[in-house]
PDB file of N, CA and C in Angstrom:
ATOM      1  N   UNK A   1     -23.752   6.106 -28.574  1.00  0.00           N
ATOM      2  CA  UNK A   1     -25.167   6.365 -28.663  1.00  0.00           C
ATOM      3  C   UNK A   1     -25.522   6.606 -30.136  1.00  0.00           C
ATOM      4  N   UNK A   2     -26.698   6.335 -30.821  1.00  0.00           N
ATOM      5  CA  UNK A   2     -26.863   6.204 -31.736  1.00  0.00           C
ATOM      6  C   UNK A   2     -27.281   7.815 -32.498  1.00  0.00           C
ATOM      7  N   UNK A   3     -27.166   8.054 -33.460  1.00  0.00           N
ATOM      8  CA  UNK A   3     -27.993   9.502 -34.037  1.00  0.00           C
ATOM      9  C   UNK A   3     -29.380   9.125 -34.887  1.00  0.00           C
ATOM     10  N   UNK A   4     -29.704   9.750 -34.346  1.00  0.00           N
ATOM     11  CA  UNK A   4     -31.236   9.744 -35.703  1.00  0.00           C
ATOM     12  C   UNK A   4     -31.643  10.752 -35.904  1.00  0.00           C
ATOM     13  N   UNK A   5     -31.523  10.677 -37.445  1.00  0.00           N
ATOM     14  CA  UNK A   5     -32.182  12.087 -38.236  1.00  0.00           C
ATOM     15  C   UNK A   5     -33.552  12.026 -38.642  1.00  0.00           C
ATOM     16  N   UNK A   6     -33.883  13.355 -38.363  1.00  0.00           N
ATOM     17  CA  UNK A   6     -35.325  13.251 -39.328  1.00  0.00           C
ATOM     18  C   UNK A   6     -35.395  13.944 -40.270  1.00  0.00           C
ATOM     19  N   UNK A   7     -35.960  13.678 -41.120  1.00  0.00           N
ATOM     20  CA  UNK A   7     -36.516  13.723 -42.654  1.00  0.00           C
ATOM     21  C   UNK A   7     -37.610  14.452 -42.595  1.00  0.00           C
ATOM     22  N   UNK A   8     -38.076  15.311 -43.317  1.00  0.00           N
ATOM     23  CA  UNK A   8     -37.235  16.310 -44.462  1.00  0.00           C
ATOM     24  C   UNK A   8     -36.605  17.101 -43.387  1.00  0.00           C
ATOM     25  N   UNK A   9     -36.709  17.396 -42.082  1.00  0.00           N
ATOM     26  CA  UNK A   9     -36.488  18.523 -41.386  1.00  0.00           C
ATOM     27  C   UNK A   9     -34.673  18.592 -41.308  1.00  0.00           C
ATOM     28  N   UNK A  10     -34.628  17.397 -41.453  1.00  0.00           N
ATOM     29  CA  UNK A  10     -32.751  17.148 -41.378  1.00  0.00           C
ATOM     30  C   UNK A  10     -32.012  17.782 -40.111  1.00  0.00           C
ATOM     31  N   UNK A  11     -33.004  17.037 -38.950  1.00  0.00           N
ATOM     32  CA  UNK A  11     -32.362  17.615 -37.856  1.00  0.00           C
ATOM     33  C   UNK A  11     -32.078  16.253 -37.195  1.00  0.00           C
ATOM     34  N   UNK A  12     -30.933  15.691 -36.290  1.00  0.00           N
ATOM     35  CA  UNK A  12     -30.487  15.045 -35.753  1.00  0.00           C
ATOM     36  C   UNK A  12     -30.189  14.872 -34.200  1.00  0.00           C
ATOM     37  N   UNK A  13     -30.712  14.132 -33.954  1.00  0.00           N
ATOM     38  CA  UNK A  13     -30.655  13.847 -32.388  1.00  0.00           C
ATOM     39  C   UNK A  13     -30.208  12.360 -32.099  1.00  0.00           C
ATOM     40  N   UNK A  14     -29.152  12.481 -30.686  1.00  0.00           N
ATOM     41  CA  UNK A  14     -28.919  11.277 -29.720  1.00  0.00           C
ATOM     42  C   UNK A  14     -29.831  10.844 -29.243  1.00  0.00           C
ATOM     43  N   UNK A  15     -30.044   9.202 -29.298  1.00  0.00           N
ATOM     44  CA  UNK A  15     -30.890   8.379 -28.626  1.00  0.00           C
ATOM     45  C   UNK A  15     -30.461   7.040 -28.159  1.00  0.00           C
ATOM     46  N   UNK A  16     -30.738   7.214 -26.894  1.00  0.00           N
ATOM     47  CA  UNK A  16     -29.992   5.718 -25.871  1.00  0.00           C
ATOM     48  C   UNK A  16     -30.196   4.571 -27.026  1.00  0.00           C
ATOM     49  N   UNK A  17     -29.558   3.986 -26.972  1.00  0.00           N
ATOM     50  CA  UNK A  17     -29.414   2.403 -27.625  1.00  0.00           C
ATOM     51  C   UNK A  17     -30.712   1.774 -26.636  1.00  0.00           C
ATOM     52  N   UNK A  18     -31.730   0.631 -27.531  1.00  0.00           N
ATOM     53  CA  UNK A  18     -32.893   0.359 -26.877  1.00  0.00           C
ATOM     54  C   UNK A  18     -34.394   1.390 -26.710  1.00  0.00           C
ATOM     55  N   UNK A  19     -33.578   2.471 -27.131  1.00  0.00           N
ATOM     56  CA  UNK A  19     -35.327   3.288 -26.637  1.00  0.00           C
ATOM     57  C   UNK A  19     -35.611   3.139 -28.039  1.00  0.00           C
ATOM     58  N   UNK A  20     -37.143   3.384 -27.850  1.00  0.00           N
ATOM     59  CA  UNK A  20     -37.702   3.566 -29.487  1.00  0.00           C
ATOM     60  C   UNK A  20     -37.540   4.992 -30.057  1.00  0.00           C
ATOM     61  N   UNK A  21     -37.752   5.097 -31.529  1.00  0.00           N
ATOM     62  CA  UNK A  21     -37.385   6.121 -32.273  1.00  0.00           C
ATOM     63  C   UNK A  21     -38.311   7.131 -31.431  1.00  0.00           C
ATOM     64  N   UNK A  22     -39.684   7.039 -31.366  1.00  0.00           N
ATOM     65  CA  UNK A  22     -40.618   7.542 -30.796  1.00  0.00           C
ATOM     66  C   UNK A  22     -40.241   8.488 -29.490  1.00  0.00           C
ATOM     67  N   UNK A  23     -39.174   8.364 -28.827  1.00  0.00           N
ATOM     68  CA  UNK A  23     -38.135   8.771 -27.430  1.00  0.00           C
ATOM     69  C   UNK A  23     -37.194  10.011 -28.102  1.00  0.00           C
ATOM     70  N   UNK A  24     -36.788   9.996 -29.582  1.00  0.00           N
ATOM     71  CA  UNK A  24     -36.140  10.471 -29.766  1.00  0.00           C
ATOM     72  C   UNK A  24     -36.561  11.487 -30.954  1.00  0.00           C
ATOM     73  N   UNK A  25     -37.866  11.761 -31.586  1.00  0.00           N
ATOM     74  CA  UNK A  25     -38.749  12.424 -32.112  1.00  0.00           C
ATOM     75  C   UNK A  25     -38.891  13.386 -31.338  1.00  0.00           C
ATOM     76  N   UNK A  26     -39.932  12.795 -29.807  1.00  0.00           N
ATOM     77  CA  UNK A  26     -40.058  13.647 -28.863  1.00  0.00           C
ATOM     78  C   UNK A  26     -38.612  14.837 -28.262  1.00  0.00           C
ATOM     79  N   UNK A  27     -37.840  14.083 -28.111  1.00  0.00           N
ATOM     80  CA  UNK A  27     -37.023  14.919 -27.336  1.00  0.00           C
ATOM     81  C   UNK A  27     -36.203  16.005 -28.694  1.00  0.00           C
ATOM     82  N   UNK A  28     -36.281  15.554 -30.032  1.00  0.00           N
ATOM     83  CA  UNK A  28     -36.309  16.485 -31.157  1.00  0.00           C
ATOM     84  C   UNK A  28     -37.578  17.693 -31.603  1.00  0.00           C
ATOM     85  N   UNK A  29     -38.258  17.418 -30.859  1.00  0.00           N
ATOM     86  CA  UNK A  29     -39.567  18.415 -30.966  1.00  0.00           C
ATOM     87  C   UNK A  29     -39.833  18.442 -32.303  1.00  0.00           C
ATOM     88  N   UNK A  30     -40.168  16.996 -32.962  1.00  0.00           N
ATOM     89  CA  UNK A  30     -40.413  16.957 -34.221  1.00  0.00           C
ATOM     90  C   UNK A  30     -41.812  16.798 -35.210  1.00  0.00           C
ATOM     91  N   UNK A  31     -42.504  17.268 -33.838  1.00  0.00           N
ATOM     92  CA  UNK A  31     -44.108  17.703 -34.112  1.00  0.00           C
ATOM     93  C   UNK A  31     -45.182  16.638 -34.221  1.00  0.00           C
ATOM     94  N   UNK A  32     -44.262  15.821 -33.852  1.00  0.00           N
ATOM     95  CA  UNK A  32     -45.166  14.265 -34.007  1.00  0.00           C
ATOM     96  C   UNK A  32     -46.334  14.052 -32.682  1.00  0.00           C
ATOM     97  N   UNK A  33     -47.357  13.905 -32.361  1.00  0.00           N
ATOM     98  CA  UNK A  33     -48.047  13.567 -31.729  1.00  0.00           C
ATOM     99  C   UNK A  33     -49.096  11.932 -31.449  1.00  0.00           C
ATOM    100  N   UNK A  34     -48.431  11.582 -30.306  1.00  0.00           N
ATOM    101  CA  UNK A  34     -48.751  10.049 -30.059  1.00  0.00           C
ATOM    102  C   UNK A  34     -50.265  10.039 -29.741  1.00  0.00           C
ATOM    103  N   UNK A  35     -50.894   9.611 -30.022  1.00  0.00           N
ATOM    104  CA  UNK A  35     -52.483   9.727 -29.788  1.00  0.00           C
ATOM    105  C   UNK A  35     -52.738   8.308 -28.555  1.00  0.00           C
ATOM    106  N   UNK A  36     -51.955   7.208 -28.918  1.00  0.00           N
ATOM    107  CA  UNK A  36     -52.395   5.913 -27.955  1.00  0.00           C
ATOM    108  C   UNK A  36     -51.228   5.705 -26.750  1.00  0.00           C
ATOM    109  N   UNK A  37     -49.942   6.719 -26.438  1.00  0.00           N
ATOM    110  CA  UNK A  37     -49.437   6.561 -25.431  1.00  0.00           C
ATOM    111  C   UNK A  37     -48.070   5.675 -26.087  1.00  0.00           C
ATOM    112  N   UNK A  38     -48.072   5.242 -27.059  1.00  0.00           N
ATOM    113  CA  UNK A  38     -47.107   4.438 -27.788  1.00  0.00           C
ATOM    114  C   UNK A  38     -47.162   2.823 -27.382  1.00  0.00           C
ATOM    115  N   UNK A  39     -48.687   2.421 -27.591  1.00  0.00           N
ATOM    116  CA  UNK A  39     -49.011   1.612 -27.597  1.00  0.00           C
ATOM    117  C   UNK A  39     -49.526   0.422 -29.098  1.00  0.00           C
ATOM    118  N   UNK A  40     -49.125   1.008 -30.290  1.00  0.00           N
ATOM    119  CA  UNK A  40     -49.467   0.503 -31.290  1.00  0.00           C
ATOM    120  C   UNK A  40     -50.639   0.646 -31.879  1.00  0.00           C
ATOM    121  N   UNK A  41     -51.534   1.389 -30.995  1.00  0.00           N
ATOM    122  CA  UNK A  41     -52.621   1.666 -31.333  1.00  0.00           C
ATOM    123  C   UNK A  41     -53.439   2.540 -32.203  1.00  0.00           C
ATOM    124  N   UNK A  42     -52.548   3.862 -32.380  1.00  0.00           N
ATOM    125  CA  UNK A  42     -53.279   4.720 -33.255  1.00  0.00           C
ATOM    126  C   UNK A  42     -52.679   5.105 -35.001  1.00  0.00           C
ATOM    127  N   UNK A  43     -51.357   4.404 -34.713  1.00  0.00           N
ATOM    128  CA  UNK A  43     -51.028   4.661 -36.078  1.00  0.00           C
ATOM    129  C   UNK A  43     -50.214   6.325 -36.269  1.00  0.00           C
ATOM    130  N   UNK A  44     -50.583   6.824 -35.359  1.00  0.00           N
ATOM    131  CA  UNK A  44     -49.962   8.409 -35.163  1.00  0.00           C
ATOM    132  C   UNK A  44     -48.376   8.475 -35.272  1.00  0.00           C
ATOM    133  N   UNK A  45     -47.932   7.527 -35.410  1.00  0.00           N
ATOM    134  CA  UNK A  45     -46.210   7.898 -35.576  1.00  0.00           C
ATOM    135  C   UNK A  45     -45.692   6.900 -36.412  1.00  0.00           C
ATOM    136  N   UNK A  46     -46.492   6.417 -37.499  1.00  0.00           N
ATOM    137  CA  UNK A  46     -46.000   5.743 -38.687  1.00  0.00           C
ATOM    138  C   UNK A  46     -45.047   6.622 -39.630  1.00  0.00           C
ATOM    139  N   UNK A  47     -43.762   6.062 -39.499  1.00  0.00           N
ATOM    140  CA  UNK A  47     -42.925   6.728 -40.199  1.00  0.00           C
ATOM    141  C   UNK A  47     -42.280   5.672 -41.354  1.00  0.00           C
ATOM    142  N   UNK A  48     -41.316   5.957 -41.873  1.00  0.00           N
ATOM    143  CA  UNK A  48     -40.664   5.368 -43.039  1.00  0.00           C
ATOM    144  C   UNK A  48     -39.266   5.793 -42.391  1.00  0.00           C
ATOM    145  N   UNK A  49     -38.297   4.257 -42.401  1.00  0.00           N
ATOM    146  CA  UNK A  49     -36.690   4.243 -42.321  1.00  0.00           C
ATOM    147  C   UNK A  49     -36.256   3.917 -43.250  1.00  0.00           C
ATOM    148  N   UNK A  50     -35.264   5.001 -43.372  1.00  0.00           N
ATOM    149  CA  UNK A  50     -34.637   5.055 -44.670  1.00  0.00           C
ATOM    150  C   UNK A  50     -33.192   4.351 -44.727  1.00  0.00           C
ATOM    151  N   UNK A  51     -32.531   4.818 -43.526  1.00  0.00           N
ATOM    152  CA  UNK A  51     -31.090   3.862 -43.303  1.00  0.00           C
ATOM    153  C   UNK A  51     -31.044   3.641 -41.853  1.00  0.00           C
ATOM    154  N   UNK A  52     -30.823   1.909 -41.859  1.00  0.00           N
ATOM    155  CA  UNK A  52     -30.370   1.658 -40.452  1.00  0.00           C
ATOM    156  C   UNK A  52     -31.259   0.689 -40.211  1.00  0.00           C
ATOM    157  N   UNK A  53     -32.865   0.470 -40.859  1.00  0.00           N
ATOM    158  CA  UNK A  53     -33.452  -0.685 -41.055  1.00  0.00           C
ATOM    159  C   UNK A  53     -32.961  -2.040 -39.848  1.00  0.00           C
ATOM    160  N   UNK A  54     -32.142  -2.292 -40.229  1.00  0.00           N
ATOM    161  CA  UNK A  54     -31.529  -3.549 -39.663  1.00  0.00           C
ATOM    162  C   UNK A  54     -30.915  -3.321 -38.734  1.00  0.00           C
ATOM    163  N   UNK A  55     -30.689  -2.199 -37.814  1.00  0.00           N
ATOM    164  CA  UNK A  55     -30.131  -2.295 -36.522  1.00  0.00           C
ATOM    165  C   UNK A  55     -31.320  -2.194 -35.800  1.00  0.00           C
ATOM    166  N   UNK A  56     -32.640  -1.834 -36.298  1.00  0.00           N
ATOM    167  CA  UNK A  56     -33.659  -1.622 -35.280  1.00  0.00           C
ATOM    168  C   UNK A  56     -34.455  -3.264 -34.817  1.00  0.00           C
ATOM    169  N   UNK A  57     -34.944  -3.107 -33.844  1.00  0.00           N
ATOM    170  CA  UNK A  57     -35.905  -4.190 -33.350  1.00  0.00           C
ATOM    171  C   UNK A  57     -36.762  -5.078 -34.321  1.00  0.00           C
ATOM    172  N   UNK A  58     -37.165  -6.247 -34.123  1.00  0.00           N
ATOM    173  CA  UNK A  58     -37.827  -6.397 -34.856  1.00  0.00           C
ATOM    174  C   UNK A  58     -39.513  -6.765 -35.075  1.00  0.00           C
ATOM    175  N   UNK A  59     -40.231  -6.343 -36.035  1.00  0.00           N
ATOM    176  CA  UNK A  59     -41.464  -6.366 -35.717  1.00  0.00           C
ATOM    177  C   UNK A  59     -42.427  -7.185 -35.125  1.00  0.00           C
ATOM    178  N   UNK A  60     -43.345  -6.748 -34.345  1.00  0.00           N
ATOM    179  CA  UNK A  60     -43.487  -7.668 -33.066  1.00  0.00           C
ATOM    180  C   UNK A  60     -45.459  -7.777 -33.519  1.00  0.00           C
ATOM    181  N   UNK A  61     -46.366  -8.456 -33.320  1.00  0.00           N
ATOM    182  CA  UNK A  61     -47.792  -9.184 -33.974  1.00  0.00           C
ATOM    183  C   UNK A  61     -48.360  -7.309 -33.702  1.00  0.00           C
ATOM    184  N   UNK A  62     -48.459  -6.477 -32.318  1.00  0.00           N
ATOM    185  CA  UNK A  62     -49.131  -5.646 -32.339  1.00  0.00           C
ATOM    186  C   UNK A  62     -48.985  -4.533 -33.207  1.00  0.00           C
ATOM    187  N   UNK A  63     -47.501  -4.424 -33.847  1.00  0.00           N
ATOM    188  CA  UNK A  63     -46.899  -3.235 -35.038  1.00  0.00           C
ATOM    189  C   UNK A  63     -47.614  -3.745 -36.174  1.00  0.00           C
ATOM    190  N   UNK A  64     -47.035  -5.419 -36.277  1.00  0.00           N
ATOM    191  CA  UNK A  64     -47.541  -5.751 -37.822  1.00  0.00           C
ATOM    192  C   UNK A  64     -49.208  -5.560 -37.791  1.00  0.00           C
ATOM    193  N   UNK A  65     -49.754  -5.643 -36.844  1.00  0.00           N
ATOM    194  CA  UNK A  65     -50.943  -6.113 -37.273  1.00  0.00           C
ATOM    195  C   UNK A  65     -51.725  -4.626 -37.633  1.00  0.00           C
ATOM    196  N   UNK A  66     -51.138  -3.515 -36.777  1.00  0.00           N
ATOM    197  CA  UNK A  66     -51.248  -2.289 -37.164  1.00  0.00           C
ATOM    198  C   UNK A  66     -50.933  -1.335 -38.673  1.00  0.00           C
ATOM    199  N   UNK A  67     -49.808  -2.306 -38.913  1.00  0.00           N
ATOM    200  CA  UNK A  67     -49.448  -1.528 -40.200  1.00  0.00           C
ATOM    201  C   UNK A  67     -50.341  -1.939 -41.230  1.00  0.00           C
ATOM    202  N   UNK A  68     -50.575  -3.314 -41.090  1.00  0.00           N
ATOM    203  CA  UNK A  68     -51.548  -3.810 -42.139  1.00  0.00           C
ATOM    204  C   UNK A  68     -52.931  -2.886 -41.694  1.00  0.00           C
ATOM    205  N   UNK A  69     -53.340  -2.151 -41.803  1.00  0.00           N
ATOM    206  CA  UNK A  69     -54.314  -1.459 -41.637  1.00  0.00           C
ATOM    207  C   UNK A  69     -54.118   0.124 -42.058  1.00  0.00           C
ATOM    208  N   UNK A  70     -52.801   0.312 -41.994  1.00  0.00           N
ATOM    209  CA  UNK A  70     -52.486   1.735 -42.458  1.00  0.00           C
ATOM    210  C   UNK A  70     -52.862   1.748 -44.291  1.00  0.00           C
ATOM    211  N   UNK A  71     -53.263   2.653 -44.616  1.00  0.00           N
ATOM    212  CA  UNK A  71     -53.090   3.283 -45.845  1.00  0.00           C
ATOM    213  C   UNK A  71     -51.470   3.398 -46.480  1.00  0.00           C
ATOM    214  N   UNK A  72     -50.789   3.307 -47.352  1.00  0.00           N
ATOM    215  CA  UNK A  72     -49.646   3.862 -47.957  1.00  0.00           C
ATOM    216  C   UNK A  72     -48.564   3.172 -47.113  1.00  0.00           C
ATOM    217  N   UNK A  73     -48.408   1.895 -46.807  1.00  0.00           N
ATOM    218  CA  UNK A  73     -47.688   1.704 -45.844  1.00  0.00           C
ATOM    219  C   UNK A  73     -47.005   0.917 -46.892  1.00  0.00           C
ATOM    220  N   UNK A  74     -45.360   0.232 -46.518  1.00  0.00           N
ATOM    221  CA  UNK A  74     -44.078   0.075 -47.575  1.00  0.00           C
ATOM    222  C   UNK A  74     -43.281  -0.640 -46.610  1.00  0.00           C
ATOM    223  N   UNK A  75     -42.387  -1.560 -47.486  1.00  0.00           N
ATOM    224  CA  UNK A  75     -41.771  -2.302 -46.969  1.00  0.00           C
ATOM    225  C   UNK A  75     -40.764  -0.941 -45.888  1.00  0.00           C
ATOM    226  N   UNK A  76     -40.324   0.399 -46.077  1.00  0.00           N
ATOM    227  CA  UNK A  76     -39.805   1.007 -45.226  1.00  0.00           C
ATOM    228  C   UNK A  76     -40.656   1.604 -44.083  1.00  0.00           C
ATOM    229  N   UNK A  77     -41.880   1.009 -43.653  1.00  0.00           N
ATOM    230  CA  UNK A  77     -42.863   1.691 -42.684  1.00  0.00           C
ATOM    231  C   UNK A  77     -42.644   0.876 -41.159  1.00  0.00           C
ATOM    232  N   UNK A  78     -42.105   1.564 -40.486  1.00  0.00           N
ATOM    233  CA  UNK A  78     -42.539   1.112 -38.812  1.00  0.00           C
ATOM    234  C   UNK A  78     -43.247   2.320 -38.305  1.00  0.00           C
ATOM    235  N   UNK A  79     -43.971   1.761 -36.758  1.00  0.00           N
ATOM    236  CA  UNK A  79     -44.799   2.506 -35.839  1.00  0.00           C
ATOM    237  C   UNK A  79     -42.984   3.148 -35.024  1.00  0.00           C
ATOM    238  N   UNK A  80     -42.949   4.356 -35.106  1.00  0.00           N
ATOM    239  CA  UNK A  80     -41.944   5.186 -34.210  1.00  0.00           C
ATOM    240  C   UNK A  80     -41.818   4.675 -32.386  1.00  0.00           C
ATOM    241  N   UNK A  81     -43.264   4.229 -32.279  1.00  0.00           N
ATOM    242  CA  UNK A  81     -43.420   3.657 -31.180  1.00  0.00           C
ATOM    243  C   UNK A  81     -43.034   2.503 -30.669  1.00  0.00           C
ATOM    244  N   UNK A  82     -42.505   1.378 -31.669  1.00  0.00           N
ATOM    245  CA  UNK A  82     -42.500   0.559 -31.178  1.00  0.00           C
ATOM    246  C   UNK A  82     -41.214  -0.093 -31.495  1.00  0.00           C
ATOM    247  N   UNK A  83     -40.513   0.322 -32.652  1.00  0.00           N
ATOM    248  CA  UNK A  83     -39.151   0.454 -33.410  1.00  0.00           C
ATOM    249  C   UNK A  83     -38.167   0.622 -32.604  1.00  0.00           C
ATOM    250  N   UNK A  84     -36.971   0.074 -31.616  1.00  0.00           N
ATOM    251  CA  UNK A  84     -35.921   0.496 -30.780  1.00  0.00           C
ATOM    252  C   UNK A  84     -34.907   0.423 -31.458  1.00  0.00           C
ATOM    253  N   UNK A  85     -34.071   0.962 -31.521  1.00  0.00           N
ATOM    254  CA  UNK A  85     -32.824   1.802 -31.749  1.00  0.00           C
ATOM    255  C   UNK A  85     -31.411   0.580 -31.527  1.00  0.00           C
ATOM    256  N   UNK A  86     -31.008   0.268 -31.776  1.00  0.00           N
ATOM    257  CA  UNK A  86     -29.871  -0.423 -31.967  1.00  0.00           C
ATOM    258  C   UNK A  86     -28.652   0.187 -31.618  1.00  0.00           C
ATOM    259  N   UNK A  87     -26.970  -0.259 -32.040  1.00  0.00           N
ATOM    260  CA  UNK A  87     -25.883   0.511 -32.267  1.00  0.00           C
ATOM    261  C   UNK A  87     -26.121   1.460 -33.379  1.00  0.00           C
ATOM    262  N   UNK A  88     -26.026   0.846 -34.687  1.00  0.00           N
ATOM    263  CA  UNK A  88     -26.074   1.882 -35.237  1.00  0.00           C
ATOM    264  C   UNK A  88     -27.115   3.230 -35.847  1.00  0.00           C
ATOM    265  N   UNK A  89     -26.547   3.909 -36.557  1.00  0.00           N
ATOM    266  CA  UNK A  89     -27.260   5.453 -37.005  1.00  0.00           C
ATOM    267  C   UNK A  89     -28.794   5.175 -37.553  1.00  0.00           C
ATOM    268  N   UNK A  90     -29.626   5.800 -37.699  1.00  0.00           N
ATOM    269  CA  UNK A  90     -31.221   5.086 -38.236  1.00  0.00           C
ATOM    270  C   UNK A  90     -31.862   7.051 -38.999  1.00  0.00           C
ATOM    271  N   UNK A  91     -31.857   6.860 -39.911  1.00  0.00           N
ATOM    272  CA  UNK A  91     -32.961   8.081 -40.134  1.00  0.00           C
ATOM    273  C   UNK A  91     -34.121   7.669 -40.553  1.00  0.00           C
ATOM    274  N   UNK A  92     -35.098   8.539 -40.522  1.00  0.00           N
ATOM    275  CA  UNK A  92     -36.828   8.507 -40.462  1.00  0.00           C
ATOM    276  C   UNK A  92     -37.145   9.721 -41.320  1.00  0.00           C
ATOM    277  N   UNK A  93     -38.058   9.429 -42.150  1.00  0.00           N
ATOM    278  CA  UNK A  93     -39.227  10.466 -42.198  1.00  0.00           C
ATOM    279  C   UNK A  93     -40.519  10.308 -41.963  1.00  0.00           C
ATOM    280  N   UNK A  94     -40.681  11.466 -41.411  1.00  0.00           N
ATOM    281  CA  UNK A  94     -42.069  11.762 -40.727  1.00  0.00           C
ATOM    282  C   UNK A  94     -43.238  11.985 -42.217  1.00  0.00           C
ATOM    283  N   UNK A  95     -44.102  11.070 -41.881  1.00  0.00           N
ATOM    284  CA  UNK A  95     -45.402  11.297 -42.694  1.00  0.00           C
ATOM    285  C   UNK A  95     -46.196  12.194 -42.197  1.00  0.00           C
ATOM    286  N   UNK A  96     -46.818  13.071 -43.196  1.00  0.00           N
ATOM    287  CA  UNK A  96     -47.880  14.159 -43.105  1.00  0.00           C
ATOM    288  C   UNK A  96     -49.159  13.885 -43.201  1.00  0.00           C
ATOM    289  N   UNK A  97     -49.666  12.772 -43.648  1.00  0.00           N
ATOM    290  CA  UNK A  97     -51.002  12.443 -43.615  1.00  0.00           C
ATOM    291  C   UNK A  97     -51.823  11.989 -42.571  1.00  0.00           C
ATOM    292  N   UNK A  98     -51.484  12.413 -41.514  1.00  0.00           N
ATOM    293  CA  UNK A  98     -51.695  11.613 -39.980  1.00  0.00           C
ATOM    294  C   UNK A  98     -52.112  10.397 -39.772  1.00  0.00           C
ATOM    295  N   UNK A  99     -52.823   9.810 -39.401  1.00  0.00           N
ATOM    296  CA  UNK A  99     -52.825   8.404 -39.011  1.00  0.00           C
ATOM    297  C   UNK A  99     -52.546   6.933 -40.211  1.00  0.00           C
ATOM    298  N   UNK A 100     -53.354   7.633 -41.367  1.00  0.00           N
ATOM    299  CA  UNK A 100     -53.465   6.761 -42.297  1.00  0.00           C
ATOM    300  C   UNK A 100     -54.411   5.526 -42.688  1.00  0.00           C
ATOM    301  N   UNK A 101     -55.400   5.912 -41.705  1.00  0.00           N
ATOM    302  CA  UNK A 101     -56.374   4.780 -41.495  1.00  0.00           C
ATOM    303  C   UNK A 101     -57.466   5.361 -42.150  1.00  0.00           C
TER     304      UNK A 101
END
């Protein structure tokens, strides 16, 4: 099972291979709040991956078309929501500016 850390909090949690990061935030109680159900829609769990990039899923028209709309967004930005988890390890940090729109 894979680990994912979060950033800055540097706390680490197991997450099934296939679920999205977004599965494993939650069950870290990492203060993140989904506003659209984890539907791509609100931008509420735009995070930045720092390592592991390439074991995750890959971006699909409703993420991209979302990110292009975020503020401050970087070649390291996925929606937490929509990002699944691979074999290997993946860390994240959580953005503070909430939605970004």
């Amino acid at each position: 099972m894979p680990m994912l850390t979060i950033l800055p909090a540097g706390k680490i949690v197991s997450v099934a291979e296939g679920s999205a990061i977004l599965q494993g935030l939650l069950a870290a109680d990492a203060g993140i709040e989904p506003k659209c159900g984890g539907k791509a829609q609100c931008a509420s769990c735009h995070i930045f991956v720092h390592d592991g990039r390439k074991s995750l899923s890959k971006i699909q028209r409703e993420e991209n078309e979302r990110l292009d709309q975020i503020v401050g967004v970087g070649s390291k930005s996925r929606l937490a929501c929509q990002a699944r988890l691979g074999a290997e390890n993946v860390s994240v940090e959580l953005l503070s500016f909430g939605s970004g729109l």
